[in-house]
Protein backbone atom coordinates (compact mmCIF):
# COMPACT_ATOMS: atom_id res chain seq x y z
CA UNK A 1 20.75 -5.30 -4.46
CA UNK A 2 17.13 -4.46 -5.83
CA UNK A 3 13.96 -4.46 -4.73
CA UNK A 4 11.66 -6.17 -6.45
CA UNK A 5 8.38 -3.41 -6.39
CA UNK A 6 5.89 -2.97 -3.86
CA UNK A 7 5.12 -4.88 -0.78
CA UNK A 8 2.41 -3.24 0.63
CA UNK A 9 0.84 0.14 1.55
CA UNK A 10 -0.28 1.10 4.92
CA UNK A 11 -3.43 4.49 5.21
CA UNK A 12 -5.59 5.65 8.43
CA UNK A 13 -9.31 4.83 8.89
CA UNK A 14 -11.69 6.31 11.50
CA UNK A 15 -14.17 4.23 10.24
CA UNK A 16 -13.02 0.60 10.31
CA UNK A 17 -16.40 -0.85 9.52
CA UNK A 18 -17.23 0.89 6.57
CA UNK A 19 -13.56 0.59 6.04
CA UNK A 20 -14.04 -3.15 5.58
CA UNK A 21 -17.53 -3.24 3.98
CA UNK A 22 -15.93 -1.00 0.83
CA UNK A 23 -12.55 -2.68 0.59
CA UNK A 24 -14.13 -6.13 0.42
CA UNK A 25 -17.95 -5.81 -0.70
CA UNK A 26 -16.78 -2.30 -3.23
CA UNK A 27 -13.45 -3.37 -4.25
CA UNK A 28 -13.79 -7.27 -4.20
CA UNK A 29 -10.56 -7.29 -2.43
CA UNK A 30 -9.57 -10.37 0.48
CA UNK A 31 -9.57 -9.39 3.93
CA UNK A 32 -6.22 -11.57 4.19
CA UNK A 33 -5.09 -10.80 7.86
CA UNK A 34 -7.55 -10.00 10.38
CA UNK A 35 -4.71 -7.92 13.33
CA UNK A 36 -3.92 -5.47 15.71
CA UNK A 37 -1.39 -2.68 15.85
CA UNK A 38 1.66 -4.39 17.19
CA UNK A 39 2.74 -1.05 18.38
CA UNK A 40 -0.90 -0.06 19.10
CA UNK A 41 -3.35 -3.37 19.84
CA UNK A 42 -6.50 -1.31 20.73
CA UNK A 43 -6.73 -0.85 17.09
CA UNK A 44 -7.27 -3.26 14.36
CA UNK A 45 -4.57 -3.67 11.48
CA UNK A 46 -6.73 -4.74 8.30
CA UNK A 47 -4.79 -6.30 5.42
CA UNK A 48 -6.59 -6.63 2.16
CA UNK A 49 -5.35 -8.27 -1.21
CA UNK A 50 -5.21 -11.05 -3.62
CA UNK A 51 -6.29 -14.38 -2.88
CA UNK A 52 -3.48 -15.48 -1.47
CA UNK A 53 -2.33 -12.34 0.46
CA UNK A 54 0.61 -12.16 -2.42
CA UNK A 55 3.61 -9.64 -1.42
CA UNK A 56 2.50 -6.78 -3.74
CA UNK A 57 -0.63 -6.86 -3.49
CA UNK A 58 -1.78 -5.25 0.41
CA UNK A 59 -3.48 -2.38 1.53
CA UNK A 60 -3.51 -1.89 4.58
CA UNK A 61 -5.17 -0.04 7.48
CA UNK A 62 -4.53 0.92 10.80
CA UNK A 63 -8.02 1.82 13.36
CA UNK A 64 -6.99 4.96 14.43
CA UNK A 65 -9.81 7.45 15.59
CA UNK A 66 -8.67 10.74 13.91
CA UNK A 67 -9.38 13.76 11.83
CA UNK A 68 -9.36 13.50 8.36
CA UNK A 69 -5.77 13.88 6.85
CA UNK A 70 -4.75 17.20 5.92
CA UNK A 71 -3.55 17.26 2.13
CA UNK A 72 -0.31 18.64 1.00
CA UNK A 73 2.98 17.97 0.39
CA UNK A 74 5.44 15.42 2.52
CA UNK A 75 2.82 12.89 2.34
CA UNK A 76 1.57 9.92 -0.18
CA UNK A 77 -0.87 11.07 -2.40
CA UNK A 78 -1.86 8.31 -4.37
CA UNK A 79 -2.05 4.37 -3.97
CA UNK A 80 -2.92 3.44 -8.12
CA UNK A 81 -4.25 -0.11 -7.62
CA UNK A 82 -3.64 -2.29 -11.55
CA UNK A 83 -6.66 -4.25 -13.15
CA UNK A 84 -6.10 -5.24 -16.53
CA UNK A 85 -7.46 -4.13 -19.81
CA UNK A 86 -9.74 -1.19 -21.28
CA UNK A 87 -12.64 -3.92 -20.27
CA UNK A 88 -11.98 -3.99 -16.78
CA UNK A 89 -11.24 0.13 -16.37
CA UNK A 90 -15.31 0.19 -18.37
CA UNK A 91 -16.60 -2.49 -15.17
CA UNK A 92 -15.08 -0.27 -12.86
CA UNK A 93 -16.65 2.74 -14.30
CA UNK A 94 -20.11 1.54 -13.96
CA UNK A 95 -19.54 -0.85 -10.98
CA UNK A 96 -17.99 2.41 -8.68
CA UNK A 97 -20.98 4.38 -10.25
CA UNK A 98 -23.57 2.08 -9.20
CA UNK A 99 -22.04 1.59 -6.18
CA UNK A 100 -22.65 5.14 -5.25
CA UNK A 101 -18.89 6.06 -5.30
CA UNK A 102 -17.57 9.20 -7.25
CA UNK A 103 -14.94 9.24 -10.09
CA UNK A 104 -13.15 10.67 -12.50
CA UNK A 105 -13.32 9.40 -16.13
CA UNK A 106 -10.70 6.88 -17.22
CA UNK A 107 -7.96 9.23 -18.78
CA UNK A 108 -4.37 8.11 -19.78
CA UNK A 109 -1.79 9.36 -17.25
CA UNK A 110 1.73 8.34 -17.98
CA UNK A 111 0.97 6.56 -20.67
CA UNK A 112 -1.83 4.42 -19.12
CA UNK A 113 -5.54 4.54 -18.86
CA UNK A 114 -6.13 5.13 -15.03
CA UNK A 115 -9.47 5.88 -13.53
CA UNK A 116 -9.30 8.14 -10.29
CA UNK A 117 -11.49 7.83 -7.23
CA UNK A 118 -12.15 8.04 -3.38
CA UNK A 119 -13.40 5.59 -0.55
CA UNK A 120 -15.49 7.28 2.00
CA UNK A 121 -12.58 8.92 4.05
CA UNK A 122 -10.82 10.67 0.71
CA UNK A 123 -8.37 8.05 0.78
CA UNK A 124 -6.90 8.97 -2.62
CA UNK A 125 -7.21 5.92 -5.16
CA UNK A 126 -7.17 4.71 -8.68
CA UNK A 127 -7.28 2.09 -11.46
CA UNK A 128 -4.51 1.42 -13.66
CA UNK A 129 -4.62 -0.41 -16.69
CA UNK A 130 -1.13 -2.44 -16.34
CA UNK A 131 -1.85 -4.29 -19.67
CA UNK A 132 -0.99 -8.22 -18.24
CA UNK A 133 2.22 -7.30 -17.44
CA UNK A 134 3.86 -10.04 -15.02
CA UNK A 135 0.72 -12.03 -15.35
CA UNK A 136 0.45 -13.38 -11.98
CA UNK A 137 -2.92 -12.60 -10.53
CA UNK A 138 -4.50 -14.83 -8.01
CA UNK A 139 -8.01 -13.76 -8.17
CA UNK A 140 -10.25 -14.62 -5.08
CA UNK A 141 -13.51 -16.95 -5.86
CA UNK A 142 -14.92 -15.32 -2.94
CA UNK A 143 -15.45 -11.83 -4.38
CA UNK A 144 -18.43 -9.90 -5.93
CA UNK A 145 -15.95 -8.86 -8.19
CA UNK A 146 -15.76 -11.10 -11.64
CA UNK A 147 -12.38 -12.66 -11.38
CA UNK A 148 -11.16 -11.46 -14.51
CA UNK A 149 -11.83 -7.72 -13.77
CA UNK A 150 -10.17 -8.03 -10.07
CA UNK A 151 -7.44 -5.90 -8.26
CA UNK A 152 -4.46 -7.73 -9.09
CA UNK A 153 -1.89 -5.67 -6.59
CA UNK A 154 -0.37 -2.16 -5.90
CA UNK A 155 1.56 0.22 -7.51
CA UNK A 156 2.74 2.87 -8.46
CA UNK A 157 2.50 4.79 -5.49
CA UNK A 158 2.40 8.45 -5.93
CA UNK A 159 4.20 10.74 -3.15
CA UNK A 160 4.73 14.52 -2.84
CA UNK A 161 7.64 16.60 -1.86
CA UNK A 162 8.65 20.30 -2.51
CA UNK A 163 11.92 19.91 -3.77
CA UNK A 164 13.11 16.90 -5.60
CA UNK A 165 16.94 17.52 -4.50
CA UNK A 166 16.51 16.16 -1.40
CA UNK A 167 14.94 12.94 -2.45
CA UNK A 168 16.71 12.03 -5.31
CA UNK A 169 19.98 10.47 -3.51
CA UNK A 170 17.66 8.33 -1.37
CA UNK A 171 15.89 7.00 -3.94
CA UNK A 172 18.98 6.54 -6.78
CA UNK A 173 21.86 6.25 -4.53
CA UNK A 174 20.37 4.63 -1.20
CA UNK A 175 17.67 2.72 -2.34
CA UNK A 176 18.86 1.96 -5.99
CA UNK A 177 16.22 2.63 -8.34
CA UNK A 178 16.55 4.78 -11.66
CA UNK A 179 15.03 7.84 -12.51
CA UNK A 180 13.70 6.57 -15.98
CA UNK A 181 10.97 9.60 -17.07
CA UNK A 182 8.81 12.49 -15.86
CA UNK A 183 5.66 13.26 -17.22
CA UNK A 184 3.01 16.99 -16.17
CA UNK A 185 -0.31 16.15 -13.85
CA UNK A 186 -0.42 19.17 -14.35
CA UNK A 187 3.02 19.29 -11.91
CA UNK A 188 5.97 17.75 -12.77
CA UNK A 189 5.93 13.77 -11.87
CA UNK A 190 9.25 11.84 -11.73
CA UNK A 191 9.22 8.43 -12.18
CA UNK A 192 11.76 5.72 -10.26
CA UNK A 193 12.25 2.15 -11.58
CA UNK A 194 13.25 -0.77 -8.63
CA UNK A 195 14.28 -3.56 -10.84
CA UNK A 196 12.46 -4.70 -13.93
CA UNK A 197 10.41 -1.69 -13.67
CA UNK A 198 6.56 -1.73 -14.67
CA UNK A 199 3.68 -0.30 -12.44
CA UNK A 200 4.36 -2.81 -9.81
CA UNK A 201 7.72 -1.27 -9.34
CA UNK A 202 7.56 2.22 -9.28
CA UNK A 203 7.58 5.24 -7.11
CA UNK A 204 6.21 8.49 -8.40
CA UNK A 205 7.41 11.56 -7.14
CA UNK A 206 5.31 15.03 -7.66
CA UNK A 207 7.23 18.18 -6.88
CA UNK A 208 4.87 20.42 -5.29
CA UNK A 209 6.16 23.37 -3.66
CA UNK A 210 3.05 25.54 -3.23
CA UNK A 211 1.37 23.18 -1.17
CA UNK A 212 1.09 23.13 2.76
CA UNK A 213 2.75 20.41 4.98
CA UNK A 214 0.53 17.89 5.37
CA UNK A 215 -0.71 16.48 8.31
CA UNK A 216 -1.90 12.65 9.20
CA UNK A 217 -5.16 11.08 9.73
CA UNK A 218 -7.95 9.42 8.21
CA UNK A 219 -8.08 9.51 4.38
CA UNK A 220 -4.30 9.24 4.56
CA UNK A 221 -1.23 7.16 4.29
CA UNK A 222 0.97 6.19 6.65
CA UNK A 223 3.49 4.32 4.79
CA UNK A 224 5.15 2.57 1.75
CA UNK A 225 6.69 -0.58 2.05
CA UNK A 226 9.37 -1.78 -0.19
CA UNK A 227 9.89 -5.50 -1.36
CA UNK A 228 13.10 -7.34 -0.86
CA UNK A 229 13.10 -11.19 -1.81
CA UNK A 230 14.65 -12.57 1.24
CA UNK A 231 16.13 -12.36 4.75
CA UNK A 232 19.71 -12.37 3.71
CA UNK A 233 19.36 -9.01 1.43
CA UNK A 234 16.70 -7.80 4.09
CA UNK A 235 19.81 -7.95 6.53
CA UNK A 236 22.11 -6.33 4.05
CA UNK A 237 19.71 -3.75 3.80
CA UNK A 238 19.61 -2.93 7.36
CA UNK A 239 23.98 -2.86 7.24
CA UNK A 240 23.55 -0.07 3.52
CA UNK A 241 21.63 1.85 5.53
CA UNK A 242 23.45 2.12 8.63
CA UNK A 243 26.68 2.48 6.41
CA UNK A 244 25.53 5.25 4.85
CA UNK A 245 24.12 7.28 8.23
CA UNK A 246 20.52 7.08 7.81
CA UNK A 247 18.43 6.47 11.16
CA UNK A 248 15.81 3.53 10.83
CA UNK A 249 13.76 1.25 13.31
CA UNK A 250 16.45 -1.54 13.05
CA UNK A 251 14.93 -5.14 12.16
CA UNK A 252 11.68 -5.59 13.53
CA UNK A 253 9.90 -9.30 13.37
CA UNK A 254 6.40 -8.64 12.27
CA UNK A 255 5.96 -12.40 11.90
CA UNK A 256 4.03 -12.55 8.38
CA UNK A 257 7.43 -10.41 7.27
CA UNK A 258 10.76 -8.84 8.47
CA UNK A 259 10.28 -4.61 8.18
CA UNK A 260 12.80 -2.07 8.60
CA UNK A 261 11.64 1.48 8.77
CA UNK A 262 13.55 4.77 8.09
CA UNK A 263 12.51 8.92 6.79
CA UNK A 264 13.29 10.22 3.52
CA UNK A 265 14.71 13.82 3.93
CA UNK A 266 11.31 15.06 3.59
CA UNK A 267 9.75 12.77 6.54
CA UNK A 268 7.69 10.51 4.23
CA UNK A 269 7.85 6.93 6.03
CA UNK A 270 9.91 3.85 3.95
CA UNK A 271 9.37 0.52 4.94
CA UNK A 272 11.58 -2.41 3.41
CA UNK A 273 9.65 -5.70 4.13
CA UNK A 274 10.24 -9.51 3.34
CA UNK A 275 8.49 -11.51 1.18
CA UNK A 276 7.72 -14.43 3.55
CA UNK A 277 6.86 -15.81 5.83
CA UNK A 278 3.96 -14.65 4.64
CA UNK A 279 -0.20 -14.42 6.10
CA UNK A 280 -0.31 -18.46 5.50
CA UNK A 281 1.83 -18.46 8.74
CA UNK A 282 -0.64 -19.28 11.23
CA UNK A 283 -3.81 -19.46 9.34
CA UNK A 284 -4.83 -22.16 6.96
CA UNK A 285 -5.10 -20.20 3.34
CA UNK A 286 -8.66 -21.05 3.33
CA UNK A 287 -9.73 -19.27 6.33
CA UNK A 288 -7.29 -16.34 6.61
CA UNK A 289 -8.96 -13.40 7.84
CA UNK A 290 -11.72 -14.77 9.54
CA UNK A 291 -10.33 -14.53 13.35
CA UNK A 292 -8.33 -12.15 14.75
CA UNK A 293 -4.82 -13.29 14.41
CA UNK A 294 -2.04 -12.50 17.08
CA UNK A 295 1.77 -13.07 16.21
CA UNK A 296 3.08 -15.23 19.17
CA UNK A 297 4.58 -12.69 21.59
CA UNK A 298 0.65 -11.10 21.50
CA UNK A 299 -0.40 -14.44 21.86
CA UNK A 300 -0.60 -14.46 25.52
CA UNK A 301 -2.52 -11.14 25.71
CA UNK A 302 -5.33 -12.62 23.33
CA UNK A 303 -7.75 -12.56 26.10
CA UNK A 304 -7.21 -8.56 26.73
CA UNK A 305 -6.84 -7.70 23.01
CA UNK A 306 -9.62 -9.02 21.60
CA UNK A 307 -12.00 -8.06 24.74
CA UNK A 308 -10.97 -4.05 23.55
CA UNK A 309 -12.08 -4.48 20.13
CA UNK A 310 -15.01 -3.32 18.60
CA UNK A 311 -17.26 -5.84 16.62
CA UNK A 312 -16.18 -4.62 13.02
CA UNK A 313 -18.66 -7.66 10.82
């Protein structure tokens, strides 16, 4: 039983707006899903991606008004977001400059040319060359974005923890993957595989032991989200991990995919999500994101919901 990379990654905005002006208008991305909080519907839940709202390829945010995140460790650091080719990390480079947003310059990290940069709120963000691998981009015709220089999905996702010990048997004996490399930034990075490995499906893990706690809000992330193919091995995931005494959520329906939520010793929030049904479900693929959408058992509450919302277009 493997995952098969990253579903999706969830950060905090206090600014929704500008949230989805530089998602969509900066970074060229979809805005696929157009939601509420289920566990919170005075706030939007934006999900931006590929054309198609592929599993891999979502970031998304939750409309929560808070204080910008404080950094440290027990926390995601870094959502790497894979383009492909030296030509597309050179567009970037002038596009974010011209587009008023700072960066780094396009170094090679791990082996790969990355380029580094922040949205508005600090959310913490780069570029990753992922040389073609797993071809399958859907690029959007819709974006300002040339379709050959696009954000083709997620990953890998960077996290922080002061001690690696207590990680390690989540990731390698819970979860699966294989600890396959480290590499210095300028702290020591280790690298998990889920699966065939590549950028889609990793998990990098910086020991940091200096640094504070950190603490949640705007500029941060709330969550990582796994990918498992189906709802039998979703369900088998859900028996490992109460086998094996970890607490989690239990199966939750999220309608557009199955999630199951637990800690890692160090507090960081896992999600394992479905593949399907996917953000088709109750939108025509031409159209999605253009309404607020409402899984059925909001459905009756639309009324409410959408009266508390603040105009975000």
């Amino acid at each position: 039983m493997q995952f098969s990379g990253i579903h999706h990654l969830t950060a905090v905005s206090a600014d929704i707006r500008e949230n989805l002006r530089f998602y969509t208008q900066v970074l060229g991305m979809r805005l696929v899903k157009r939601s509420v909080n289920q566990d919170d519907v005075s706030a939007y839940h934006l999900f931006y991606a590929d054309a198609a709202g592929s599993p891999g390829t979502d970031l998304t945010f939750f409309d929560w008004a808070l204080p910008r995140e404080q950094r440290g460790t027990h926390s995601i650091t870094r959502t790497y977001l894979r383009v492909n080719g030296a030509a597309a990390l050179d567009w970037w480079t002038q596009h974010l400059t011209k587009s008023g947003v700072s960066h780094g310059e396009v170094a090679v990290r791990d082996n790969r040319a990355a380029l580094d940069f922040e949205d508005s709120e600090g959310q913490r963000l780069s570029l990753i060359d992922d040389g073609g691998v797993a071809d399958e981009a859907k690029p959007w015709d819709k974006s300002p974005v040339p379709s050959e220089f696009q954000i083709r999905g997620l990953g890998p996702i960077e996290m922080s923890v002061p001690d690696i010990r207590r990680t390690e048997p989540v990731l390698t004996n819970v979860m699966n993957m294989t600890r396959v490399r480290e590499y210095q930034n300028p702290h020591t990075v280790h690298v998990y595989q889920m699966g065939q490995g590549g950028p889609s499906a990793e998990l990098h893990v910086a020991v940091q032991p200096d640094l504070p706690f950190a603490k949640m809000g705007a500029g941060g992330v709330h969550h990582v989200a796994f990918r498992t193919p189906d709802d039998e091995q979703y369900h088998a995931w859900a028996e490992r991990l109460a086998s094996m005494g970890i607490r989690s959520s239990g199966e939750i329906d999220r309608y557009y995919f199955r999630s199951l939520y637990f800690r890692e010793p160090n507090g960081i929030l896992f999600e394992i999500a479905t593949d399907g049904p996917g953000f088709a479900t109750d939108e025509s693929a031409e159209t999605m994101g253009e309404q607020v959408a409402l899984p059925p058992f909001l459905e009756s509450r639309r009324a409410e919901i959408v009266a508390n919302l603040k105009p975000i277009d």
